[in-house]
PDB file of N, CA and C in Angstrom:
ATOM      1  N   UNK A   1     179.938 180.243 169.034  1.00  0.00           N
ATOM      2  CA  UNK A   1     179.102 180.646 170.133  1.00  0.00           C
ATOM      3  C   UNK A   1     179.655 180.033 171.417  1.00  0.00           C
ATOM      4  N   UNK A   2     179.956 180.729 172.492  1.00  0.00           N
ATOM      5  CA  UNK A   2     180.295 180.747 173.826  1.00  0.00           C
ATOM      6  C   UNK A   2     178.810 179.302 174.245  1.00  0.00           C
ATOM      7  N   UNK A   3     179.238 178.651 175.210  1.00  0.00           N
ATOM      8  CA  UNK A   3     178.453 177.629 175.921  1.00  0.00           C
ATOM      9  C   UNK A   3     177.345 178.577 176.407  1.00  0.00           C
ATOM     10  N   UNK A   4     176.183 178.529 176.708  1.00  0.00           N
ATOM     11  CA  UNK A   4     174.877 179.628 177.153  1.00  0.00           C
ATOM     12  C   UNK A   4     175.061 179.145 178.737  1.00  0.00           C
ATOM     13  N   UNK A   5     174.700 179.852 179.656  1.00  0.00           N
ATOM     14  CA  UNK A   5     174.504 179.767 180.943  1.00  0.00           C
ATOM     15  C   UNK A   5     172.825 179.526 181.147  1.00  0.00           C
ATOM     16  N   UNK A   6     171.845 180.107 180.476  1.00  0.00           N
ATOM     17  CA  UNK A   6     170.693 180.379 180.524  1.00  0.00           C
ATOM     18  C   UNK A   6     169.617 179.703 179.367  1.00  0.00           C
ATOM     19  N   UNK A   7     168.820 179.011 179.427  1.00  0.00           N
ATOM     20  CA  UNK A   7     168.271 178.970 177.985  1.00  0.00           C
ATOM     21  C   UNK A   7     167.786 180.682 177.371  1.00  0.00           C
ATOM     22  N   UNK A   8     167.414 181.881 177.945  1.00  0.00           N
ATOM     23  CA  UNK A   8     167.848 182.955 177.029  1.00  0.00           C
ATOM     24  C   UNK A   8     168.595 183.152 177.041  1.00  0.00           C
ATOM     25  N   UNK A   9     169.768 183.017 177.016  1.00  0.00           N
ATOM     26  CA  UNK A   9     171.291 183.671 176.448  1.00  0.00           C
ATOM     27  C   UNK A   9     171.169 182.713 175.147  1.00  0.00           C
ATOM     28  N   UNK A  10     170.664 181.300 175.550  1.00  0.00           N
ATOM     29  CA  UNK A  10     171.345 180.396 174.341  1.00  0.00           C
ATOM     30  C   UNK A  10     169.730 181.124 172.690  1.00  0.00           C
ATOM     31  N   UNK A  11     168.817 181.546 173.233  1.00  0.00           N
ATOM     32  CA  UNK A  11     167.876 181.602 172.359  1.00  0.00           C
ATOM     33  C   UNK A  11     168.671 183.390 171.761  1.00  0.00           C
ATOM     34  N   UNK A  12     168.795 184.414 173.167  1.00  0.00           N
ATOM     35  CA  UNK A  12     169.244 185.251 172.478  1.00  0.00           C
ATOM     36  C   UNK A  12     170.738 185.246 171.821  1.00  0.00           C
ATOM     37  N   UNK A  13     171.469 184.492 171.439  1.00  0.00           N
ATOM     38  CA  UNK A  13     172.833 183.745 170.881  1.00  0.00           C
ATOM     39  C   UNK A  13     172.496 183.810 169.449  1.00  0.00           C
ATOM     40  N   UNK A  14     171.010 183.516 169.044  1.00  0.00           N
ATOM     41  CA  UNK A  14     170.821 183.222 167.677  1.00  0.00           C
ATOM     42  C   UNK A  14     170.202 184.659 166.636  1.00  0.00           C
ATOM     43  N   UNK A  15     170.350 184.359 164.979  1.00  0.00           N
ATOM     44  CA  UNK A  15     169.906 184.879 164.535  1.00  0.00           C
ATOM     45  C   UNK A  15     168.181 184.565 164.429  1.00  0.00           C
ATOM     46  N   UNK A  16     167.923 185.708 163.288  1.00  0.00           N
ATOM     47  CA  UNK A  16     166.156 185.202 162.789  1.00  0.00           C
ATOM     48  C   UNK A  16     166.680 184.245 161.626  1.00  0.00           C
ATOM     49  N   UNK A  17     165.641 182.830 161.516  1.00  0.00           N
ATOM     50  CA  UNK A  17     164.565 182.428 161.808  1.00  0.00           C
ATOM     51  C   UNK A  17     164.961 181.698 163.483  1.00  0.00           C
ATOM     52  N   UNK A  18     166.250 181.072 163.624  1.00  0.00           N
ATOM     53  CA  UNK A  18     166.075 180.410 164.807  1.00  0.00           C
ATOM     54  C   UNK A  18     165.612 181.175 165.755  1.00  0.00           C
ATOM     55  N   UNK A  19     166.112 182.587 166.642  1.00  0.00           N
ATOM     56  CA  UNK A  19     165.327 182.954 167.612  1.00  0.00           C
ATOM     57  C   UNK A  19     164.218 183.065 167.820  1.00  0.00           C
ATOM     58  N   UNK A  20     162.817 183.111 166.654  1.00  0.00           N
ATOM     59  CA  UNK A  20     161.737 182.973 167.015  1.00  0.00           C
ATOM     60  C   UNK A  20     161.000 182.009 167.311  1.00  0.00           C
ATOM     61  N   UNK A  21     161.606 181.134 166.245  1.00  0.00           N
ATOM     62  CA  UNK A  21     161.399 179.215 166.685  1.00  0.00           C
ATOM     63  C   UNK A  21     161.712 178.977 167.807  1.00  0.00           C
ATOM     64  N   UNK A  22     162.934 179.246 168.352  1.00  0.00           N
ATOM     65  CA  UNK A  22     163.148 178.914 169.990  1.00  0.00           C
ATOM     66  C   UNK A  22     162.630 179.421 170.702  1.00  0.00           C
ATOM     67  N   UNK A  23     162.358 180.715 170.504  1.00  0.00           N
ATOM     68  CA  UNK A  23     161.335 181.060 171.647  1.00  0.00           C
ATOM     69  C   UNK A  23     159.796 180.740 171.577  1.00  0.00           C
ATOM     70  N   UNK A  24     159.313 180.307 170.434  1.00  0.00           N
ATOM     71  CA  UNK A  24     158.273 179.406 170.505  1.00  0.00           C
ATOM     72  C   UNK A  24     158.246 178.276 171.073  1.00  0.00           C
ATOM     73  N   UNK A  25     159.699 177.695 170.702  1.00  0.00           N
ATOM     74  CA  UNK A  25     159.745 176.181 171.514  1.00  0.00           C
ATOM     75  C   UNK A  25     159.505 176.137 172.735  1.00  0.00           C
ATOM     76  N   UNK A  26     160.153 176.816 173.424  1.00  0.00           N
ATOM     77  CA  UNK A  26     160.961 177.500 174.542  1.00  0.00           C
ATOM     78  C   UNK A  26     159.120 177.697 175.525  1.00  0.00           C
ATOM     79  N   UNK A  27     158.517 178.697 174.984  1.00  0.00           N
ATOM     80  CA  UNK A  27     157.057 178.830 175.388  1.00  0.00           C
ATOM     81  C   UNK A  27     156.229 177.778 175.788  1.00  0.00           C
ATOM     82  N   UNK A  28     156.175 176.631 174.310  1.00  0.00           N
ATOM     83  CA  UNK A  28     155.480 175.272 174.230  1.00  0.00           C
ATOM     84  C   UNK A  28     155.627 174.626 175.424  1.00  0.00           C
ATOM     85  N   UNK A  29     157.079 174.706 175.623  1.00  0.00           N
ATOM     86  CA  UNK A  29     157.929 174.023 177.044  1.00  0.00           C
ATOM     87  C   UNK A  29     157.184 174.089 178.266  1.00  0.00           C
ATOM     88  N   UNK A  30     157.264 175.675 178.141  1.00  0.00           N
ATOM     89  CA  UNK A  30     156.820 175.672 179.840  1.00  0.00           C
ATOM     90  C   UNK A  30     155.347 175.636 180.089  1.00  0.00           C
ATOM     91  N   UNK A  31     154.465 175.817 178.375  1.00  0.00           N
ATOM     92  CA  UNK A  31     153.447 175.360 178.240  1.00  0.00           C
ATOM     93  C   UNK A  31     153.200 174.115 179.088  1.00  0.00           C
ATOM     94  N   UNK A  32     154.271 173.186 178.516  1.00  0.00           N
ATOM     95  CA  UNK A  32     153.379 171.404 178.255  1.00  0.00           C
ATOM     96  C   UNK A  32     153.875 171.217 179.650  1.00  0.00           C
ATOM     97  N   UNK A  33     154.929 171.958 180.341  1.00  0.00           N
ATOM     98  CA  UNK A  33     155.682 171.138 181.256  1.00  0.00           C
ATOM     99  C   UNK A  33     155.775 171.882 181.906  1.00  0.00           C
ATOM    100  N   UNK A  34     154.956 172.649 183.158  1.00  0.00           N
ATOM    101  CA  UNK A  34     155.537 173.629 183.538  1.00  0.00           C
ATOM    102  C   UNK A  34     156.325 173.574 185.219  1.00  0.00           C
ATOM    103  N   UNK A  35     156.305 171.753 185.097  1.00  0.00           N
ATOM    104  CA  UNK A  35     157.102 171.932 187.124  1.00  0.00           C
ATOM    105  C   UNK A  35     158.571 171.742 185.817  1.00  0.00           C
ATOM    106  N   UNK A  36     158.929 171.340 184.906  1.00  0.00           N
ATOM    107  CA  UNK A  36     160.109 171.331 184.623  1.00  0.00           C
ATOM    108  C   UNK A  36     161.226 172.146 185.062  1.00  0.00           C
ATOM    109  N   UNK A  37     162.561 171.813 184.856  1.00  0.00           N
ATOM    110  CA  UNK A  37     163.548 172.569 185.321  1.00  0.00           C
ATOM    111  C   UNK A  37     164.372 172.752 183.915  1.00  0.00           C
ATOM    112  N   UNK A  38     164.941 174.147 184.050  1.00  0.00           N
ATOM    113  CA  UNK A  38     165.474 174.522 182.449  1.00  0.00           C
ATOM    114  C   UNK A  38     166.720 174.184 183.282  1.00  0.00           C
ATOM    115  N   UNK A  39     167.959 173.853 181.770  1.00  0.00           N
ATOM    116  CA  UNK A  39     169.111 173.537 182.073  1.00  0.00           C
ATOM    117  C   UNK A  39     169.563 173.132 180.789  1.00  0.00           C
ATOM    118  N   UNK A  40     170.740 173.958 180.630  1.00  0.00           N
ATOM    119  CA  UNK A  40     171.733 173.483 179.250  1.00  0.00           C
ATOM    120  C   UNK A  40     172.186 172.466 179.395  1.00  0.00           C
ATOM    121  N   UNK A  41     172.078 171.434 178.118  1.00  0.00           N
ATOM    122  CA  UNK A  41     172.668 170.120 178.078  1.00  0.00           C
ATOM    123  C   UNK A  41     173.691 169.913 177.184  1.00  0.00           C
ATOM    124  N   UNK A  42     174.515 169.668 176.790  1.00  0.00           N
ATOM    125  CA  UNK A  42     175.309 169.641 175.550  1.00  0.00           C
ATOM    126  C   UNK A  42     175.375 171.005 175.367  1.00  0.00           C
ATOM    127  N   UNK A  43     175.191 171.958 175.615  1.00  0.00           N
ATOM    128  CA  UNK A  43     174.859 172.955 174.704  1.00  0.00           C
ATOM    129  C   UNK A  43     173.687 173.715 174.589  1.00  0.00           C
ATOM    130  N   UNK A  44     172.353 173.172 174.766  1.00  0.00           N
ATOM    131  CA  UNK A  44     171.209 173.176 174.037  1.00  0.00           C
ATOM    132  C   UNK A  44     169.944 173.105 175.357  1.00  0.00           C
ATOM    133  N   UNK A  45     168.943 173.904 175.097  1.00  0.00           N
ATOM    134  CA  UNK A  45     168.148 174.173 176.134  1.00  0.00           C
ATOM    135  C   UNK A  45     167.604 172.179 176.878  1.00  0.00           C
ATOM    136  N   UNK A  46     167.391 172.273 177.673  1.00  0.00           N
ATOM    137  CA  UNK A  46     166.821 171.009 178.297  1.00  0.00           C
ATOM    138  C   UNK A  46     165.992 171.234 179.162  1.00  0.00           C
ATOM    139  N   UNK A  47     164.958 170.293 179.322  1.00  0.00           N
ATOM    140  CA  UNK A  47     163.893 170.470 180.474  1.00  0.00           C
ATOM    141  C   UNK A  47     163.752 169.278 181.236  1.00  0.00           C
ATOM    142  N   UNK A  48     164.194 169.364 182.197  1.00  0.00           N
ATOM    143  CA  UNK A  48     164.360 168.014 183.165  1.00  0.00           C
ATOM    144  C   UNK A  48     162.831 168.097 184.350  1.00  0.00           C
ATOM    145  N   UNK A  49     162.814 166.496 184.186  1.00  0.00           N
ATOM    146  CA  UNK A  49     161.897 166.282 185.861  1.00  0.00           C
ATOM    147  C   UNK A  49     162.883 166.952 187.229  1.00  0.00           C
ATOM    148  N   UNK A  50     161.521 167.088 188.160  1.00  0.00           N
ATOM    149  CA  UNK A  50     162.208 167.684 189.586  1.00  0.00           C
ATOM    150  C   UNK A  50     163.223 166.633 189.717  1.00  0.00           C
ATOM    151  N   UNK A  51     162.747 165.082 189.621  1.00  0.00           N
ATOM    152  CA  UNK A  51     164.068 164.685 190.264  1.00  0.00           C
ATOM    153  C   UNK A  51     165.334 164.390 189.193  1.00  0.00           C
ATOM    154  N   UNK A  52     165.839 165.348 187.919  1.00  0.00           N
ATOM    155  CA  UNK A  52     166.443 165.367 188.050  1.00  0.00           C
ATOM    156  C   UNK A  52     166.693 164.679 185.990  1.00  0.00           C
ATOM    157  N   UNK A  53     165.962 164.250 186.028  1.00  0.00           N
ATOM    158  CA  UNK A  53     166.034 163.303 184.608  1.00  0.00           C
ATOM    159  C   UNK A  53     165.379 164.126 183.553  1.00  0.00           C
ATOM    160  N   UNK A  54     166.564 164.041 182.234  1.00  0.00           N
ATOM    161  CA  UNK A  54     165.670 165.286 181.057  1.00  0.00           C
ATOM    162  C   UNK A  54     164.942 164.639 180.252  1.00  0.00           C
ATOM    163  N   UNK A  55     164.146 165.203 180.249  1.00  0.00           N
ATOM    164  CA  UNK A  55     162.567 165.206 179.431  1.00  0.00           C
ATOM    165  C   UNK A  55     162.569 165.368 178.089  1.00  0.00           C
ATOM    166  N   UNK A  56     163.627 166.286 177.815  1.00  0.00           N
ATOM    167  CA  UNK A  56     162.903 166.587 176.131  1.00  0.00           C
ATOM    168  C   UNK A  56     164.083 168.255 175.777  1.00  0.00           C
ATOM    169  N   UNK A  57     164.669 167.939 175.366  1.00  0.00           N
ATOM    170  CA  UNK A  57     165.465 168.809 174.511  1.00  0.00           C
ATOM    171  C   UNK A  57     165.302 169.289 173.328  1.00  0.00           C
ATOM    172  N   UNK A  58     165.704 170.774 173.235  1.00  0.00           N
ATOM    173  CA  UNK A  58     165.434 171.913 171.781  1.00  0.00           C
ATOM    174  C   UNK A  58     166.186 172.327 171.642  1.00  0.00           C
ATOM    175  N   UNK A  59     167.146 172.166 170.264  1.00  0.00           N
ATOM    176  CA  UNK A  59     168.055 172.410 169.658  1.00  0.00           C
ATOM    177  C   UNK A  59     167.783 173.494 168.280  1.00  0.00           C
ATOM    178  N   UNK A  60     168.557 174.209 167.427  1.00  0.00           N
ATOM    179  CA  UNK A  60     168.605 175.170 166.605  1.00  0.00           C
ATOM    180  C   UNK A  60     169.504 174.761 165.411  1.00  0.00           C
ATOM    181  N   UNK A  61     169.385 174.794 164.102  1.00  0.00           N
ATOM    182  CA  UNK A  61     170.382 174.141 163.552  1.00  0.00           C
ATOM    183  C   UNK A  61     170.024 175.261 162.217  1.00  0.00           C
ATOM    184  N   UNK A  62     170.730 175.128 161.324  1.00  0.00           N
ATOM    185  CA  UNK A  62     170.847 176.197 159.926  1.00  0.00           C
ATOM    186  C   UNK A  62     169.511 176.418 159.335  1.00  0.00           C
ATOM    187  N   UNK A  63     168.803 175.287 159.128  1.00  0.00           N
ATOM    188  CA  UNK A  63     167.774 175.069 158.596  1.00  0.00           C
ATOM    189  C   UNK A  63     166.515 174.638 159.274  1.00  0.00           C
ATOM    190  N   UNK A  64     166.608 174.026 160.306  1.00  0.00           N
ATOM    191  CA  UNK A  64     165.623 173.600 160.921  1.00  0.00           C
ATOM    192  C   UNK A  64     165.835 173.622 162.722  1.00  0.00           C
ATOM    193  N   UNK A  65     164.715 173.608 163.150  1.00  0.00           N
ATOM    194  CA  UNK A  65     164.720 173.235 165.002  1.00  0.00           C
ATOM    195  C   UNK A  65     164.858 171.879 165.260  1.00  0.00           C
ATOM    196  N   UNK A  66     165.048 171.276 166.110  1.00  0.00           N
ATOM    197  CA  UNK A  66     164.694 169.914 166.493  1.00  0.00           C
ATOM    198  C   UNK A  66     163.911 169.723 167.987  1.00  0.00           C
ATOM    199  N   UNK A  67     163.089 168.947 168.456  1.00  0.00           N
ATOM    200  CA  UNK A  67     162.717 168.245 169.376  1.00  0.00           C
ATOM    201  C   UNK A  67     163.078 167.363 169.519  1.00  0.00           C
ATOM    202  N   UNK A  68     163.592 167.243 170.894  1.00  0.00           N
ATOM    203  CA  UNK A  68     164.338 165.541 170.784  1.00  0.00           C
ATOM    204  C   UNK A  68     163.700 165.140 172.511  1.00  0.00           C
ATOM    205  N   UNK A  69     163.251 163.879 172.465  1.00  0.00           N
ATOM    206  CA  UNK A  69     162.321 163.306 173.537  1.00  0.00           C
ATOM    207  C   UNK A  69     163.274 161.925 173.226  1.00  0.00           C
ATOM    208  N   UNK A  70     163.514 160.660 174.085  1.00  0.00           N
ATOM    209  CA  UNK A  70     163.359 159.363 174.118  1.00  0.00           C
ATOM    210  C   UNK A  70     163.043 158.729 173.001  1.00  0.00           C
ATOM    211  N   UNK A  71     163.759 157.664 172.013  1.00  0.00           N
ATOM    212  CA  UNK A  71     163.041 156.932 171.214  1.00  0.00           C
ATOM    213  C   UNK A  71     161.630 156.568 171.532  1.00  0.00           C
ATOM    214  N   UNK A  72     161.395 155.550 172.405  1.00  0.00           N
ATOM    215  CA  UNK A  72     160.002 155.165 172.987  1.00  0.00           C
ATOM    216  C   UNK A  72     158.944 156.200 172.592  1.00  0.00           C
ATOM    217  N   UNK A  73     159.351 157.890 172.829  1.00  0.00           N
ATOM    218  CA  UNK A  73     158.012 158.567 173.139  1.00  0.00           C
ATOM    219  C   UNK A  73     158.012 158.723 171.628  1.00  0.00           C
ATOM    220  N   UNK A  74     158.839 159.124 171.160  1.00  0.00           N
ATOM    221  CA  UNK A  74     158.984 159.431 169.567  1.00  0.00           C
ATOM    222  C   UNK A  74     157.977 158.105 168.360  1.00  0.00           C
ATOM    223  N   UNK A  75     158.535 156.839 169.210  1.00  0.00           N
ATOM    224  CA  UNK A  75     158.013 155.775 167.966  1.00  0.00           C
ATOM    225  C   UNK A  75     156.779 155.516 168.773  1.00  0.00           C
ATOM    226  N   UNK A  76     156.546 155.926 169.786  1.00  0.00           N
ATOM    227  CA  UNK A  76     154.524 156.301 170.225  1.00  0.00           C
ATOM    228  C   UNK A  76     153.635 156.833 168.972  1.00  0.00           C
ATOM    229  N   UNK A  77     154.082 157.749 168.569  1.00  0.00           N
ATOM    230  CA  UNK A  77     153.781 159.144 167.722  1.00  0.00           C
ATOM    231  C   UNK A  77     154.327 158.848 166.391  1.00  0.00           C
ATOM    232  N   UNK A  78     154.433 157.888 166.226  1.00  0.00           N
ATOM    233  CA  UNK A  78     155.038 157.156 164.630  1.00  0.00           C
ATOM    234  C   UNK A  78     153.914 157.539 163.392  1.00  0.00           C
ATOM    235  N   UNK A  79     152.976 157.101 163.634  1.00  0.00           N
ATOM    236  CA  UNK A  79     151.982 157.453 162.860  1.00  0.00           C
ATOM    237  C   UNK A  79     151.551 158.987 163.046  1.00  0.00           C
ATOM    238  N   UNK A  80     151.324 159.814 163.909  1.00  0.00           N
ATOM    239  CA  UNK A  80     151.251 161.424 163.365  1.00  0.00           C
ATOM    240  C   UNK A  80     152.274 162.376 162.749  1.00  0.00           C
ATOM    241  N   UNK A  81     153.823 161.019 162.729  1.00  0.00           N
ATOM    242  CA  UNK A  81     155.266 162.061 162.239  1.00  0.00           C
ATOM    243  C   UNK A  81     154.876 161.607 161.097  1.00  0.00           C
ATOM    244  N   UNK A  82     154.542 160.777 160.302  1.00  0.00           N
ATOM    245  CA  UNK A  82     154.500 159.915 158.753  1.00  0.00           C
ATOM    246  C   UNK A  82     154.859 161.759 158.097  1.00  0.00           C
ATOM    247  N   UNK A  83     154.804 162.761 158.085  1.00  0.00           N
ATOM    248  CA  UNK A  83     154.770 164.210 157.443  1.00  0.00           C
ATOM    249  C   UNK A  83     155.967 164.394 158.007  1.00  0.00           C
ATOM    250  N   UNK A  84     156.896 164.014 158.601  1.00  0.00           N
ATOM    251  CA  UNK A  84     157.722 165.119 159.817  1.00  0.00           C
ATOM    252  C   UNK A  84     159.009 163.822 159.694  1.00  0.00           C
ATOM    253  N   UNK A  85     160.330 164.787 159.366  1.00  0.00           N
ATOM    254  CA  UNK A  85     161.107 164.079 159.325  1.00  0.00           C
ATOM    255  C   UNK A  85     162.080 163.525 161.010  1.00  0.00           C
ATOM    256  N   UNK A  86     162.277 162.522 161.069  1.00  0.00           N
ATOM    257  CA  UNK A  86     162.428 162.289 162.826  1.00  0.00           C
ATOM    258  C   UNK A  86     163.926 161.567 162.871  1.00  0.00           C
ATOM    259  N   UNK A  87     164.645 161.465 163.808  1.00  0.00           N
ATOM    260  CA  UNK A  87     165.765 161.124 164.342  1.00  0.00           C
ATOM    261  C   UNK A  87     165.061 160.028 165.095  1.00  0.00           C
ATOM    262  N   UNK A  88     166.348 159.618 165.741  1.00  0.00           N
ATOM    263  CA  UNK A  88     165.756 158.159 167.095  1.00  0.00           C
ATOM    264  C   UNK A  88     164.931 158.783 167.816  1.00  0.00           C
ATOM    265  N   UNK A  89     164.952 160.014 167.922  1.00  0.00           N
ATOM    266  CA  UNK A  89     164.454 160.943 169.118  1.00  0.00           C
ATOM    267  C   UNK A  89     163.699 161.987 169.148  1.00  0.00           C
ATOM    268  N   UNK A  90     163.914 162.506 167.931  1.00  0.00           N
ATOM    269  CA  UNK A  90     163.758 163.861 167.487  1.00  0.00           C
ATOM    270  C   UNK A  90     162.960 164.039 166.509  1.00  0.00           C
ATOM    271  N   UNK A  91     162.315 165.391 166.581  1.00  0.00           N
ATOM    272  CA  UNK A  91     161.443 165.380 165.634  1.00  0.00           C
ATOM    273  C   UNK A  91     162.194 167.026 164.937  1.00  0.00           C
ATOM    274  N   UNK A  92     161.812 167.048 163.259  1.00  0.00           N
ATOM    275  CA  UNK A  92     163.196 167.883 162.773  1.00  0.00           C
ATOM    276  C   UNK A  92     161.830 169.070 162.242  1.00  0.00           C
ATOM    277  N   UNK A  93     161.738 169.956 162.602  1.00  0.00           N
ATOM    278  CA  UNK A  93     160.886 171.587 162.039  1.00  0.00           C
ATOM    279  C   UNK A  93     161.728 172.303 161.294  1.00  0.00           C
ATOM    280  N   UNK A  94     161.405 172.456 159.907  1.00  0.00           N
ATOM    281  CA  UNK A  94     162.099 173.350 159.128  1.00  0.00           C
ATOM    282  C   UNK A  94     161.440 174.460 159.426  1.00  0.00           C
ATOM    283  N   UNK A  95     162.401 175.892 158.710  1.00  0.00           N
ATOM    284  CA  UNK A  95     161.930 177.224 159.609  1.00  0.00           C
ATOM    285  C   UNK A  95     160.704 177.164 158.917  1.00  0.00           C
ATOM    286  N   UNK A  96     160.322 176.928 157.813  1.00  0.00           N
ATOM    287  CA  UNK A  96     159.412 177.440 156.831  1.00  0.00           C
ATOM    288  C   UNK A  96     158.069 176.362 156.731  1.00  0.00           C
ATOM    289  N   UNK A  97     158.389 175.328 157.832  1.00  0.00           N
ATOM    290  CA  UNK A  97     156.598 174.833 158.584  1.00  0.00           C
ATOM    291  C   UNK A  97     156.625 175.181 159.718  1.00  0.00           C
ATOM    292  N   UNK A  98     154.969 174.989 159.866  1.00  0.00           N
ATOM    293  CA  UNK A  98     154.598 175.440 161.499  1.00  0.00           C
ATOM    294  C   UNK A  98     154.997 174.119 161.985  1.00  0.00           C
ATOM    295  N   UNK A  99     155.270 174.995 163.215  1.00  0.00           N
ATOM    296  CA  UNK A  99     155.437 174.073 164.592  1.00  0.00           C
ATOM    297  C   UNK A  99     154.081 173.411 165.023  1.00  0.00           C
ATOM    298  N   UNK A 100     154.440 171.422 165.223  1.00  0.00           N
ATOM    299  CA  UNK A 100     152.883 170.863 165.224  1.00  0.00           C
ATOM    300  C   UNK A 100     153.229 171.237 166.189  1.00  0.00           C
ATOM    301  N   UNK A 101     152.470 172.434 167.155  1.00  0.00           N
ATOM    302  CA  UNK A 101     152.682 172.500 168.800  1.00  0.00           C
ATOM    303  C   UNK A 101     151.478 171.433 169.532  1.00  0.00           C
ATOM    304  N   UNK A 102     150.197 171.218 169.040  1.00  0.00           N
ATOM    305  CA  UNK A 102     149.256 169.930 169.644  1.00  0.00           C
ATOM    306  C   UNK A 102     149.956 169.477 169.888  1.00  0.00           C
ATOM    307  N   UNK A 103     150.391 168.249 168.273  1.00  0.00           N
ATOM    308  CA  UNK A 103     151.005 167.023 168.919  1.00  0.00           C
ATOM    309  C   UNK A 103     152.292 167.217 169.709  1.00  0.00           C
ATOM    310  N   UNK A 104     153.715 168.204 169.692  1.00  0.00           N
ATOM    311  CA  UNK A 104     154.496 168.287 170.511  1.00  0.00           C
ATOM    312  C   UNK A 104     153.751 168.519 171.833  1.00  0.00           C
ATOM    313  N   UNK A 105     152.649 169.128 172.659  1.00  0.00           N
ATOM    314  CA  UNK A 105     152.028 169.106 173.362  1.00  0.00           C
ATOM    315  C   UNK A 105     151.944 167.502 174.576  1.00  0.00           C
ATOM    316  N   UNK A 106     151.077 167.244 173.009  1.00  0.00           N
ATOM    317  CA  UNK A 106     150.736 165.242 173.645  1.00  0.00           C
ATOM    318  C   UNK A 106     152.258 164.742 173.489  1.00  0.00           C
ATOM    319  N   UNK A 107     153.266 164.566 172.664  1.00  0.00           N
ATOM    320  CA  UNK A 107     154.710 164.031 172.835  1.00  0.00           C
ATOM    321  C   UNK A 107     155.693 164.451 174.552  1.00  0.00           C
ATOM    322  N   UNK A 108     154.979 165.812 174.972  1.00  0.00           N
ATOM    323  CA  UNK A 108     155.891 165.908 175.999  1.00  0.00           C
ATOM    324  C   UNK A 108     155.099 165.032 177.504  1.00  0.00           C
ATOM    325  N   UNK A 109     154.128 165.519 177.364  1.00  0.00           N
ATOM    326  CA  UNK A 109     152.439 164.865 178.321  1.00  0.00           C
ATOM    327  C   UNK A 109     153.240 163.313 178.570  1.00  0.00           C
ATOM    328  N   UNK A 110     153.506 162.512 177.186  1.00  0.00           N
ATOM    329  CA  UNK A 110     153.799 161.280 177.129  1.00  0.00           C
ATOM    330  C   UNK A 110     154.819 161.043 177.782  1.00  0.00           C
ATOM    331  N   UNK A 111     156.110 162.004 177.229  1.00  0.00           N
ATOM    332  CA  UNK A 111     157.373 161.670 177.831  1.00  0.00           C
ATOM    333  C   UNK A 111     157.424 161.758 179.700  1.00  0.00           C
ATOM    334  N   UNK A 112     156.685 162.452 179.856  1.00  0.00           N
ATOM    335  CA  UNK A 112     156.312 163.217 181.162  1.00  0.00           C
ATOM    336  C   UNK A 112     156.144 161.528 182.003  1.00  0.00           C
ATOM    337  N   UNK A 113     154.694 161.388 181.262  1.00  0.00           N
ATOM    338  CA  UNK A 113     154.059 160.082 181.740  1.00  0.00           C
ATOM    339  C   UNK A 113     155.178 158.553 181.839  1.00  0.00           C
ATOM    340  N   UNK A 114     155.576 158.685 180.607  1.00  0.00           N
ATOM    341  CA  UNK A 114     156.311 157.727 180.136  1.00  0.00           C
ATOM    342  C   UNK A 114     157.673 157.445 181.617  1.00  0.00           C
ATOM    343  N   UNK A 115     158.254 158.870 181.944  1.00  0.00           N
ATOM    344  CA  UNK A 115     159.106 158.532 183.002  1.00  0.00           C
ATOM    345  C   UNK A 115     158.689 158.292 184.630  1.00  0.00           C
ATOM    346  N   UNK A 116     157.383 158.995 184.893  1.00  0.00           N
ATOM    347  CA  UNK A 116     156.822 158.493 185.936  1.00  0.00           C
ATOM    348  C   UNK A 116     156.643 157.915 186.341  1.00  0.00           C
ATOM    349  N   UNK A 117     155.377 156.807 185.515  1.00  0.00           N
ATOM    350  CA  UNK A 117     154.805 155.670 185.971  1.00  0.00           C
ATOM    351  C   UNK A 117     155.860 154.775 185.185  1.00  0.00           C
ATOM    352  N   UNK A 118     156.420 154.407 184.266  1.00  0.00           N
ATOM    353  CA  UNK A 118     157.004 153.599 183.427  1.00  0.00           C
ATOM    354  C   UNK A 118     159.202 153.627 184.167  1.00  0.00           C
ATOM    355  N   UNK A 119     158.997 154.767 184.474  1.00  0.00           N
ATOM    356  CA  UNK A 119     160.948 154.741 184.681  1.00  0.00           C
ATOM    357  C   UNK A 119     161.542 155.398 183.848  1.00  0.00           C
ATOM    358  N   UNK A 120     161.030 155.381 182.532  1.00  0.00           N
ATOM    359  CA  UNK A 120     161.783 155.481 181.460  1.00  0.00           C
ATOM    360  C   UNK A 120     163.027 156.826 181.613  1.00  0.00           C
ATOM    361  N   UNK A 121     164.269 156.244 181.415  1.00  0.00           N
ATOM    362  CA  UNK A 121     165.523 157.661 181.683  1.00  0.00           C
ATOM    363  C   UNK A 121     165.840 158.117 180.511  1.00  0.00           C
ATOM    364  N   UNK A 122     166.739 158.622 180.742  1.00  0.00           N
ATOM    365  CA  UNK A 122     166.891 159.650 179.271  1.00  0.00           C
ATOM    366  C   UNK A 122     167.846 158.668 178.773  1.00  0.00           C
ATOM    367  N   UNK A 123     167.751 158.354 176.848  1.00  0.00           N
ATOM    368  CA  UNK A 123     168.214 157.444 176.523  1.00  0.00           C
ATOM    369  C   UNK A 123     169.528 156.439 177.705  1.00  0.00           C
TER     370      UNK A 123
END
């Protein structure tokens, strides 16, 4: 796959199950976050603060989606992942569970919060 210019190029890039997951993700996003700014990072959709710092990245992988936020916001939410397998950062959705969109909801709210009042940058 060519680098995406757009987060839809990079969602329409994929087959089914990932394109519908991403565009759920993708939704949640501008749901939880909506002054965010879209922007490919690595590769992979990103949603940055106005000034500039990313928030929370959604990735696509064979088997599963990922959410990936800050350690900090992630080991906040330690006790509602105990079900959900997690990275330093990330939280891992196989195609075949639902997306917790609540708690990703409250995880982005946090990260949001977390860089405001707190500083916190992207790892």
């Amino acid at each position: 796959m060519t680098t995406p210019t757009s987060i839809d190029d990079f969602i329409a890039a994929h087959d089914e199950p990932a394109r519908s997951r991403l565009q759920e993700l993708h939704g949640l996003a501008l749901e939880a976050a909506p002054e965010a700014i879209e922007a490919i990072k690595w590769g992979h959709p990103a949603y940055l603060h106005a000034q500039g710092t990313i928030l929370f990245v959604i990735s696509a992988h064979a088997k599963h989606t990922n959410v990936t936020v800050t350690p900090t916001t992630r080991q906040a939410f330690d006790d509602e992942l105990s079900d959900v397998e997690t990275g330093m950062g990330s939280v891992k959705i196989p195609y075949d569970q639902d997306v917790p969109s609540a708690l990703l909801r409250r995880m982005i709210a946090y990260r949001i919060r977390e860089f405001e009042d707190d500083g916190v940058l992207w790892k």
